[in-house]
C-alpha atoms as a PDB file:
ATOM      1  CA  UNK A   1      -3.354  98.898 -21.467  1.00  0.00           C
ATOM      2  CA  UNK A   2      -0.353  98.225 -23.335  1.00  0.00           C
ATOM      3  CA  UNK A   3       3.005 100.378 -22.240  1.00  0.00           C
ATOM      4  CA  UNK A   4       6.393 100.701 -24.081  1.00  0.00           C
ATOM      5  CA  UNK A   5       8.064  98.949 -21.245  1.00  0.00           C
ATOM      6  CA  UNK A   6       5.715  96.586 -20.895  1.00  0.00           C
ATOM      7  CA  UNK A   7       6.097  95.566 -24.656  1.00  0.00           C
ATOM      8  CA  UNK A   8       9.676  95.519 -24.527  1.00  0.00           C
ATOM      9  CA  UNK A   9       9.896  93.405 -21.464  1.00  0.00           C
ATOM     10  CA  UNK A  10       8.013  90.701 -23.590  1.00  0.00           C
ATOM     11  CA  UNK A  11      11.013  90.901 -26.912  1.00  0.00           C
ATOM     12  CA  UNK A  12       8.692  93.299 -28.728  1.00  0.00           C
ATOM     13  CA  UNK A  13      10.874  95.790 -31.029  1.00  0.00           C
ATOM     14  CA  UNK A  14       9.323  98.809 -29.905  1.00  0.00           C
ATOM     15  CA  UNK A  15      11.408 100.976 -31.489  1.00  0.00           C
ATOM     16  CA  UNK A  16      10.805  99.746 -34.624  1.00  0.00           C
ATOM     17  CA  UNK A  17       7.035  99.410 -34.430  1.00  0.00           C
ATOM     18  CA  UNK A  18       6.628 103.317 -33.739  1.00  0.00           C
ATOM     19  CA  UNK A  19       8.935 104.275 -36.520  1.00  0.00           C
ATOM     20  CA  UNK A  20       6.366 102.130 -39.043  1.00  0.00           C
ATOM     21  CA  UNK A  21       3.476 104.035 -37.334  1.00  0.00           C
ATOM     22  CA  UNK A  22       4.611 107.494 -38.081  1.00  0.00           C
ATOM     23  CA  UNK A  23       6.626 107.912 -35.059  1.00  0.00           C
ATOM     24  CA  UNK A  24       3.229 108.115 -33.288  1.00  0.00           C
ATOM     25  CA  UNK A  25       3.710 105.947 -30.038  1.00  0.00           C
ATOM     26  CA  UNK A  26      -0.366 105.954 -29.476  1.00  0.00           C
ATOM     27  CA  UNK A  27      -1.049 105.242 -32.854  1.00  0.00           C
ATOM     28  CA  UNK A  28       1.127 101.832 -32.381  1.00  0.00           C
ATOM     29  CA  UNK A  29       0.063 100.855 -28.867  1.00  0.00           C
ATOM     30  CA  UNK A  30      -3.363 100.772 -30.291  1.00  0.00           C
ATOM     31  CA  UNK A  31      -2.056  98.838 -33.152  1.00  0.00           C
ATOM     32  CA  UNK A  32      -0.469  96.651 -31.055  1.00  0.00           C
ATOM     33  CA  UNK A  33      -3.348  95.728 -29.273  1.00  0.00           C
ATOM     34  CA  UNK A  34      -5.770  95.121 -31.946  1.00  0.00           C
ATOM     35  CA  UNK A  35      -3.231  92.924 -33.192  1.00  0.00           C
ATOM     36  CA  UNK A  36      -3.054  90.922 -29.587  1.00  0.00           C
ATOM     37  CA  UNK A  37      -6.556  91.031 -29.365  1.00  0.00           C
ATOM     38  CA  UNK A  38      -7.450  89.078 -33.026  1.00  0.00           C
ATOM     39  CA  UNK A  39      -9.447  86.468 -33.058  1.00  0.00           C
ATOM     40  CA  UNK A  40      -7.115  84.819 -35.659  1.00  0.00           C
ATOM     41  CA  UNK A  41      -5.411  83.182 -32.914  1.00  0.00           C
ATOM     42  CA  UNK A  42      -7.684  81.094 -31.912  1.00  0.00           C
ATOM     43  CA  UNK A  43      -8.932  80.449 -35.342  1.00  0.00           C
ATOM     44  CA  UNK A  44      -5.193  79.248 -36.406  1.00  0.00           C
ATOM     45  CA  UNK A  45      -4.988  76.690 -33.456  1.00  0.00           C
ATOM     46  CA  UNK A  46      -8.136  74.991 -34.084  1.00  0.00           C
ATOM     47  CA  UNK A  47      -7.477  75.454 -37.463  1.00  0.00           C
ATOM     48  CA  UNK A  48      -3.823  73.103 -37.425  1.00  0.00           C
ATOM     49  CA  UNK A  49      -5.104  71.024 -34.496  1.00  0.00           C
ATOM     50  CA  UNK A  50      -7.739  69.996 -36.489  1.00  0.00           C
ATOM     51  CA  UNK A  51      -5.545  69.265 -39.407  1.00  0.00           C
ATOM     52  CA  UNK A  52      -7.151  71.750 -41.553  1.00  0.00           C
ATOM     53  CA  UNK A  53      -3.379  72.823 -42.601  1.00  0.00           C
ATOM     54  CA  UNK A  54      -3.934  74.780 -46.016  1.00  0.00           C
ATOM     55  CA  UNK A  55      -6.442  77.567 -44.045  1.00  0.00           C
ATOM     56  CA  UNK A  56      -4.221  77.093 -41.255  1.00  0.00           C
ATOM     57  CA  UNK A  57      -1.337  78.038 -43.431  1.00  0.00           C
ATOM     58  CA  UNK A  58      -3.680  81.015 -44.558  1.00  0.00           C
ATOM     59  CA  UNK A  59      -4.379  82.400 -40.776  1.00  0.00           C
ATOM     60  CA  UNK A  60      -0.663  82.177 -39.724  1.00  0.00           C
ATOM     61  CA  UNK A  61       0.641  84.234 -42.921  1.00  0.00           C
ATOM     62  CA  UNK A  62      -1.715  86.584 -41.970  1.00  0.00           C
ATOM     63  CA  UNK A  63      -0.815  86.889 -38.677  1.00  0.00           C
ATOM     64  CA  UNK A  64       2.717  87.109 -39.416  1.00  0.00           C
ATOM     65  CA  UNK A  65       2.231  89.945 -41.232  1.00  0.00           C
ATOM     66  CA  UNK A  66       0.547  91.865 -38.868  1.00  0.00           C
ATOM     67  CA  UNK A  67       2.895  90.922 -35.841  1.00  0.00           C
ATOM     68  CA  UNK A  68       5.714  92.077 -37.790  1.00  0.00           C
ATOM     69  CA  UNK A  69       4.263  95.223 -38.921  1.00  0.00           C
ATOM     70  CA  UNK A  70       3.695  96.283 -35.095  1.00  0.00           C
ATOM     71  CA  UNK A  71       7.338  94.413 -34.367  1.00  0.00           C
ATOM     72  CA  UNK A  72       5.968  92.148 -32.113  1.00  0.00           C
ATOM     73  CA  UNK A  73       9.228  90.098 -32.362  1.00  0.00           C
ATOM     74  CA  UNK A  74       8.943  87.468 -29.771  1.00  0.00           C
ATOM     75  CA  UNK A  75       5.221  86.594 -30.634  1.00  0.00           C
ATOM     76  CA  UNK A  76       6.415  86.372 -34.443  1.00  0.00           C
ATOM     77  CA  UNK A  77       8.786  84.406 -34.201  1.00  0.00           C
ATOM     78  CA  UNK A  78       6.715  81.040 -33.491  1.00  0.00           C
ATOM     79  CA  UNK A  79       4.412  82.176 -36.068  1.00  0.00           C
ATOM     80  CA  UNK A  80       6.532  82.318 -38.675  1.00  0.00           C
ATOM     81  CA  UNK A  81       7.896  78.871 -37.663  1.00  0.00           C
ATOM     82  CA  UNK A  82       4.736  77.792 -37.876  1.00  0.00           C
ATOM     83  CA  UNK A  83       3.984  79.121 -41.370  1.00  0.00           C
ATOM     84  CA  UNK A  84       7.237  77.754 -42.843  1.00  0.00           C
ATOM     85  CA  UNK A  85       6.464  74.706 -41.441  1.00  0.00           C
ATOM     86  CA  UNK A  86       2.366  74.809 -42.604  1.00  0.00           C
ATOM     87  CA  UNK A  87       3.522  76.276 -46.293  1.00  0.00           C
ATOM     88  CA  UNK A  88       5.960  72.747 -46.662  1.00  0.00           C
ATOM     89  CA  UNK A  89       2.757  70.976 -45.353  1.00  0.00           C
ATOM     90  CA  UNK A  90       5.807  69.287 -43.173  1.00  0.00           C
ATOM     91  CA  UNK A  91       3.864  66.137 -41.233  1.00  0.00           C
ATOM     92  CA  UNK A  92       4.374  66.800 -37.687  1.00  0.00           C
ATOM     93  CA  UNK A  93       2.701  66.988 -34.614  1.00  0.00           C
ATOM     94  CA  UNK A  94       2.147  71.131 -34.262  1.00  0.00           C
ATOM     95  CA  UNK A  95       0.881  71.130 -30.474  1.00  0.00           C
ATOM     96  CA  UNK A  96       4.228  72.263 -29.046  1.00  0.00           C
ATOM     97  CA  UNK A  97       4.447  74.988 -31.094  1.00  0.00           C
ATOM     98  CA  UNK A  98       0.561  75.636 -31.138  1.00  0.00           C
ATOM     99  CA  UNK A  99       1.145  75.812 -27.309  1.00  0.00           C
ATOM    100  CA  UNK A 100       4.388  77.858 -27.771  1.00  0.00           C
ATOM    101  CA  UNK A 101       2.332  80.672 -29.488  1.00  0.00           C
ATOM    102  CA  UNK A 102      -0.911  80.373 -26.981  1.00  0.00           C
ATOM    103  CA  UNK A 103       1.665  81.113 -23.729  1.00  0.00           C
ATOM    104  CA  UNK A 104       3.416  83.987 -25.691  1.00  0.00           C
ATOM    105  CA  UNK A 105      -0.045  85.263 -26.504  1.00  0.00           C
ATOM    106  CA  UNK A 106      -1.445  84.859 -22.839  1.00  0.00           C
ATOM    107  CA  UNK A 107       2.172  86.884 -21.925  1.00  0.00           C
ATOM    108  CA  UNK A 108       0.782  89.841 -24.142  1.00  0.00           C
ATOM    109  CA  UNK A 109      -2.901  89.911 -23.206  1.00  0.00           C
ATOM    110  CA  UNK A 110      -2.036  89.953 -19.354  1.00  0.00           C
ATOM    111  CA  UNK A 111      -0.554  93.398 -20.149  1.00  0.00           C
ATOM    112  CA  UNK A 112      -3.760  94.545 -21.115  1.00  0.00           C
END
């Protein structure tokens, strides 16, 4: 289960995430984790891997979105890197940063 400290240790604005849910601390841990726990992730990595980079563009705006509604900061940030990078359709190779955002992910879930 996700804990305040536990989310902090990781970058995740805390703070900030309760005060957008109402100042209700379980209201945003459960937040949180339904955001962690999105299958969206995986969708977006096989999505850009497989060059599909218009729906992958799709999946990581969305996901942006939601990690910076529950401020989680340090998993956002290679997301929106990734979108920026996905809405330019920049020609790249994306499996650093794919694999950026999989070992910040695996960082949240092992808190669960």
């Amino acid at each position: 289960m996700f804990t305040k400290e536990g989310l902090k240790n990781l970058g995740a604005n805390v703070d900030e995430g309760i005060g957008r849910c109402m100042n209700n601390e379980e209201f945003y841990l459960k937040m949180a984790e339904m955001a962690i726990n999105d299958s969206s992730f995986e969708q977006l990595d096989e999505l850009v891997r497989k060059g599909d980079l218009d729906a992958g563009f799709e999946k990581a705006h969305a996901l942006k979105g939601v990690l910076n509604n529950v401020s989680l900061t340090s998993l956002a940030e290679p997301i929106m890197e990734l979108t920026e990078h996905l809405r330019a359709r920049t020609e790249m190779d994306y499996s650093d940063l794919l694999d950026r955002i999989a070992e910040k992910l695996k960082e949240y879930r092992a808190l669960l």
